[in-house]
N, C-alpha and C. Protein backbone atom coordinates (compact mmCIF):
# COMPACT_ATOMS: atom_id res chain seq x y z
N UNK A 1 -12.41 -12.52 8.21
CA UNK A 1 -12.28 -11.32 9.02
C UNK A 1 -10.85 -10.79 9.03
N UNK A 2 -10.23 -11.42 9.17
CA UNK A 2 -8.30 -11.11 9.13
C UNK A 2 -7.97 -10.59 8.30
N UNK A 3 -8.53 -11.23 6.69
CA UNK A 3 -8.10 -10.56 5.37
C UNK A 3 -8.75 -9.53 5.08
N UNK A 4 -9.62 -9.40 5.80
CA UNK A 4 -10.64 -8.00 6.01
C UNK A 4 -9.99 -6.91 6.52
N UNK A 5 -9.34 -6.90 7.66
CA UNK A 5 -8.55 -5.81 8.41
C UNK A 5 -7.22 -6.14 7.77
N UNK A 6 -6.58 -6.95 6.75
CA UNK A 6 -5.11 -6.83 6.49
C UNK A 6 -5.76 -5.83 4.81
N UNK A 7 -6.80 -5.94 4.73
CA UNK A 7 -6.92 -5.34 3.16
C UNK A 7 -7.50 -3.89 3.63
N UNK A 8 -7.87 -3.26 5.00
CA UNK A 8 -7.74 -2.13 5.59
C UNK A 8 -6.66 -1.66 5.64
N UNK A 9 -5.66 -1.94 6.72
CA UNK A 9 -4.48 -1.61 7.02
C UNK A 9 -3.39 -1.28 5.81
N UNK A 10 -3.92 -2.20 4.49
CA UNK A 10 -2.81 -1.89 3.52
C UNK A 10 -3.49 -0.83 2.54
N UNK A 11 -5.11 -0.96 2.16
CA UNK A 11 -5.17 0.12 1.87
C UNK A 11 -4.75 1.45 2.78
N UNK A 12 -4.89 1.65 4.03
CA UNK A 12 -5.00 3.04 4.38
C UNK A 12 -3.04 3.05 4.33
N UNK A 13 -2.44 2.44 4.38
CA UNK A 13 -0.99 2.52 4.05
C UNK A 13 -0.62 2.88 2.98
N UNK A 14 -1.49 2.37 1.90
CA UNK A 14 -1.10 3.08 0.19
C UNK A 14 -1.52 4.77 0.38
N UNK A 15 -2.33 4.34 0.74
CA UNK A 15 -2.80 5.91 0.57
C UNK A 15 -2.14 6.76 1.49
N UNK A 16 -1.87 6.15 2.66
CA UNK A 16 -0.89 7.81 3.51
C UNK A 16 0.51 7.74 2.56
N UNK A 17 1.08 6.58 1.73
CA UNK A 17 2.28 6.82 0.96
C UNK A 17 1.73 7.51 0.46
N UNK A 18 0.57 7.74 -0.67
CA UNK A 18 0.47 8.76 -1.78
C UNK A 18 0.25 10.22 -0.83
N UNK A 19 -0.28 10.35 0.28
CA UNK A 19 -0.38 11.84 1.11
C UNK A 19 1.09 12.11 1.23
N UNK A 20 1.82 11.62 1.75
CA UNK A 20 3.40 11.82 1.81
C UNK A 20 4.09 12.44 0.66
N UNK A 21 3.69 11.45 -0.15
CA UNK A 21 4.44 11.82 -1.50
C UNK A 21 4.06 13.30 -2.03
N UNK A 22 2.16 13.60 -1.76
CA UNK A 22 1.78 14.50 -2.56
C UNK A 22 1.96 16.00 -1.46
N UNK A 23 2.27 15.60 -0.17
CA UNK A 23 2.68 16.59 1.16
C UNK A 23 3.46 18.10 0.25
N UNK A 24 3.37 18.60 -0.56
CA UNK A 24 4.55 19.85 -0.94
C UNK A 24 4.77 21.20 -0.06
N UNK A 25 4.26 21.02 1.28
CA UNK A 25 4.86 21.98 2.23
C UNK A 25 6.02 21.32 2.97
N UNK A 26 5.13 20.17 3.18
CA UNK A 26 6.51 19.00 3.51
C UNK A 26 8.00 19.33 2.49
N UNK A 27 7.82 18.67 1.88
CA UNK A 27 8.87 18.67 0.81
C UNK A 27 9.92 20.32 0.71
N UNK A 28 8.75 20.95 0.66
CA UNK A 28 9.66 22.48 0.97
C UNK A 28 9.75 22.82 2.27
N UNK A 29 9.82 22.52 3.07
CA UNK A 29 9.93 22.91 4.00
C UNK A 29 10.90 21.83 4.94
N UNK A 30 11.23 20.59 4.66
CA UNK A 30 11.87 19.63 5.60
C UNK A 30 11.49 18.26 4.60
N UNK A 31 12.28 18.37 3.83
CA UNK A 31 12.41 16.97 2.95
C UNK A 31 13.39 16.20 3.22
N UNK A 32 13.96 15.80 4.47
CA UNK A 32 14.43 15.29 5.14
C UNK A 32 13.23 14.48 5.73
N UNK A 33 11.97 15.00 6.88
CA UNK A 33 10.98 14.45 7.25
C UNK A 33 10.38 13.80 6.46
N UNK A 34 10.60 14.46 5.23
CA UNK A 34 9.27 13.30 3.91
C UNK A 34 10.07 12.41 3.72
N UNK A 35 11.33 12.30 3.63
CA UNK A 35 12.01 11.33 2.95
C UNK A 35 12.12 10.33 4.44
N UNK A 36 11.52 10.53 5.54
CA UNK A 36 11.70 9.54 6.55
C UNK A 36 10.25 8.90 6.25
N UNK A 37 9.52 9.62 6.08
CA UNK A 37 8.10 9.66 6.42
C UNK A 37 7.52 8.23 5.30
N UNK A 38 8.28 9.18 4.32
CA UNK A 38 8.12 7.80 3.09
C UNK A 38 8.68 6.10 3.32
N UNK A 39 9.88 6.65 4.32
CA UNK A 39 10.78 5.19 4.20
C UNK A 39 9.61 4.55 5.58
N UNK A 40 9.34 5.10 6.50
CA UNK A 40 8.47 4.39 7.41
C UNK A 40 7.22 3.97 6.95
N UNK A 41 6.52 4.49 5.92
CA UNK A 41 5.44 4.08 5.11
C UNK A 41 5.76 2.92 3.82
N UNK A 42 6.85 3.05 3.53
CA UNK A 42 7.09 2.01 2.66
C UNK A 42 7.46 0.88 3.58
N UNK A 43 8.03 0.77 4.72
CA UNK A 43 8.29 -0.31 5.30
C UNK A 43 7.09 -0.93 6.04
N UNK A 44 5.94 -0.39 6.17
CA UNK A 44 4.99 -0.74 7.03
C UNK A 44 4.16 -1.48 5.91
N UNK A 45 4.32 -0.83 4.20
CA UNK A 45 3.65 -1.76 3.08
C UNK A 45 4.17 -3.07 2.98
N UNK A 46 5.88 -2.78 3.01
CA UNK A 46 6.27 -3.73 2.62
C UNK A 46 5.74 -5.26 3.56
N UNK A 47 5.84 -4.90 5.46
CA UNK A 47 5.63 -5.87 6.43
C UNK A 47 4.21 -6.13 6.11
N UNK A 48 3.37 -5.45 5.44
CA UNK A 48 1.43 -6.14 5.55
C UNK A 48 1.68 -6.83 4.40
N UNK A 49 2.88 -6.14 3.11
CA UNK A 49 2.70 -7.30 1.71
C UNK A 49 3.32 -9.10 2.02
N UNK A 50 3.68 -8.70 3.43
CA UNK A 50 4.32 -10.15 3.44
C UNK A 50 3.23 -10.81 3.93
N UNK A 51 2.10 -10.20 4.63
CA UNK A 51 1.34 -11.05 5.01
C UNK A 51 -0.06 -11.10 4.48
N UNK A 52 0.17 -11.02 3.21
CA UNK A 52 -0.43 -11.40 2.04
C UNK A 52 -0.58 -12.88 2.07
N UNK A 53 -2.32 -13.30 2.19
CA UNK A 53 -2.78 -14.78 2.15
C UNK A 53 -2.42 -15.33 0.74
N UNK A 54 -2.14 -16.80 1.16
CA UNK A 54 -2.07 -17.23 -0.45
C UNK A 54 -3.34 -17.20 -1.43
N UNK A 55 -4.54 -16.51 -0.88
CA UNK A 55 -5.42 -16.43 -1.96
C UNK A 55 -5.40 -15.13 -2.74
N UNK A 56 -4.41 -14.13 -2.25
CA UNK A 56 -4.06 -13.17 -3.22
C UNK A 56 -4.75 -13.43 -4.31
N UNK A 57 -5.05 -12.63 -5.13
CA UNK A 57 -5.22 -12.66 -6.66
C UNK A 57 -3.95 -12.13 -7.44
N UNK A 58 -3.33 -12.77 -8.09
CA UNK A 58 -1.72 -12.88 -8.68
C UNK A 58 -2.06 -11.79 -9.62
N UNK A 59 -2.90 -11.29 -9.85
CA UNK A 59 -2.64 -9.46 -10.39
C UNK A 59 -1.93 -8.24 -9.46
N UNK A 60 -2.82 -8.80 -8.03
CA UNK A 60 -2.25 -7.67 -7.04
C UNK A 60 -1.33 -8.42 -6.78
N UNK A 61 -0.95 -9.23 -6.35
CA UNK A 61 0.59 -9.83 -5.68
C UNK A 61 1.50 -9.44 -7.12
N UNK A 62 1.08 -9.28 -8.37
CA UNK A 62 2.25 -8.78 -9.61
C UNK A 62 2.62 -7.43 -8.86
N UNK A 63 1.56 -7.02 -8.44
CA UNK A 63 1.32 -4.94 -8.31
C UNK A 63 2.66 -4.79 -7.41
N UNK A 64 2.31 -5.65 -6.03
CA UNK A 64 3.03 -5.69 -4.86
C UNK A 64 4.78 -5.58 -5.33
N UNK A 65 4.74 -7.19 -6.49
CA UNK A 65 6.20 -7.04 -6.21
C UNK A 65 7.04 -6.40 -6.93
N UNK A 66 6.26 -5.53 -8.32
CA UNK A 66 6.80 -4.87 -9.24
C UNK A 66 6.75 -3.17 -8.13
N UNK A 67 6.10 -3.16 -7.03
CA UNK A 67 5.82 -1.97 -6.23
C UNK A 67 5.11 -0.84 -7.45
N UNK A 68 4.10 -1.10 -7.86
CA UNK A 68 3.06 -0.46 -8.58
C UNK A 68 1.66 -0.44 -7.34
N UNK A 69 2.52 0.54 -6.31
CA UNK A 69 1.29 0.74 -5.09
C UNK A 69 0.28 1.30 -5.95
N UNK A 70 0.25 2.46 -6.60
CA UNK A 70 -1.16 3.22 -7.23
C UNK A 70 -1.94 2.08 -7.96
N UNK A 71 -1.80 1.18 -8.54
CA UNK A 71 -2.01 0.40 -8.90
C UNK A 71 -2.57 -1.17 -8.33
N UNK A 72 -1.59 -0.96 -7.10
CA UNK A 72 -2.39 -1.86 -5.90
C UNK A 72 -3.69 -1.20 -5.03
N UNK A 73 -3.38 -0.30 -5.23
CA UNK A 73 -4.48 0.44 -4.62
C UNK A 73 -5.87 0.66 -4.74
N UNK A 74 -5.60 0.40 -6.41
CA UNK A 74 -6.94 0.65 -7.07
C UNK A 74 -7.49 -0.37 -7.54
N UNK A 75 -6.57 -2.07 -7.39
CA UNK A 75 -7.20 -3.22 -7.10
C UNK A 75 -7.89 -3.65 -5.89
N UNK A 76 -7.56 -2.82 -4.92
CA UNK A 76 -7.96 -3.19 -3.72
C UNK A 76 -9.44 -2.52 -3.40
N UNK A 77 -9.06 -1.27 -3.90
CA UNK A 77 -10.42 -0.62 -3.45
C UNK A 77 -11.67 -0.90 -4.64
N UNK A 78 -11.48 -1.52 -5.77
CA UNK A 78 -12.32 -2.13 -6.29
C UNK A 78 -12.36 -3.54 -6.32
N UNK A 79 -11.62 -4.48 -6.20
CA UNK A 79 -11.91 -6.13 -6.33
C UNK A 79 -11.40 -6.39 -4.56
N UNK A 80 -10.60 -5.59 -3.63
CA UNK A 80 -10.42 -6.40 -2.12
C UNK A 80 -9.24 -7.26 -2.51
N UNK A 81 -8.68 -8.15 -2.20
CA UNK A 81 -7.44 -8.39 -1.77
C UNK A 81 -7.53 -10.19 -2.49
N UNK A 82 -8.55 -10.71 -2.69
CA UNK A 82 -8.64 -11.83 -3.60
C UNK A 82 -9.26 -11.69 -4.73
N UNK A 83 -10.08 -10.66 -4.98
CA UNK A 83 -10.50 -10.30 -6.40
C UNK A 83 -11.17 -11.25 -6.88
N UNK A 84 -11.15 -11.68 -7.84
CA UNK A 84 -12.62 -12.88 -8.68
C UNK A 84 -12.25 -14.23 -8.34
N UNK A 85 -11.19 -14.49 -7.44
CA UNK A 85 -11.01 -15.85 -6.62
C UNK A 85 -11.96 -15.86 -5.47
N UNK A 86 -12.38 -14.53 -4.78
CA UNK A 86 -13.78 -14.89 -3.65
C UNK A 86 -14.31 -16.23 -4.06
C-alpha cells in the first residue's frame, strides 16, 4: 500500500514538472515564477526519489539518478515502481 501512494505522489510530480515546463504563458509572462515553480517541483521529486524502496527496479532507479524524469515516468505508468521484480 505505501509503494502504492509513493508511486502516485511521484508520478503526479513528474507530470506537474512536465506542466511547468510546458506552462508558455508562464514562461512569457513571469519566468521568474516557472523557474521557482520548477525548482519546488524538482525538489519534491528529488525528496519521494529518496524514498524509493529497495525493490526499485534498477532501470527506474538508473532513470532517477541520471534525472531522465520523462523517462521515469513512462516506467512508472507502465511497469509501477518495481516493474518485473513484483
Amino acid at each position: 500500500m505505501a509503494d502504492e501512494n509513493l508511486e502516485k505522489e511521484i508520478a503526479s510530480a513528474l507530470r506537474r514538472r512536465l506542466e511547468v515546463i510546458g506552462d508558455r504563458a508562464l514562461r512569457e509572462s513571469d519566468p521568474g515564477r516557472q523557474l521557482a515553480e520548477l525548482r519546488a517541483v524538482s525538489e519534491r521529486i528529488a525528496a519521494l526519489e529518496a524514498r524509493l524502496p529497495a525493490t526499485v527496479h534498477p532501470q527506474l532507479r538508473h532513470y532517477f539518478e541520471r534525472c531522465s524524469y520523462d523517462k521515469a515516468l513512462e516506467w512508472i505508468e507502465r511497469e509501477g515502481l518495481t516493474g518485473s521484480l513484483r
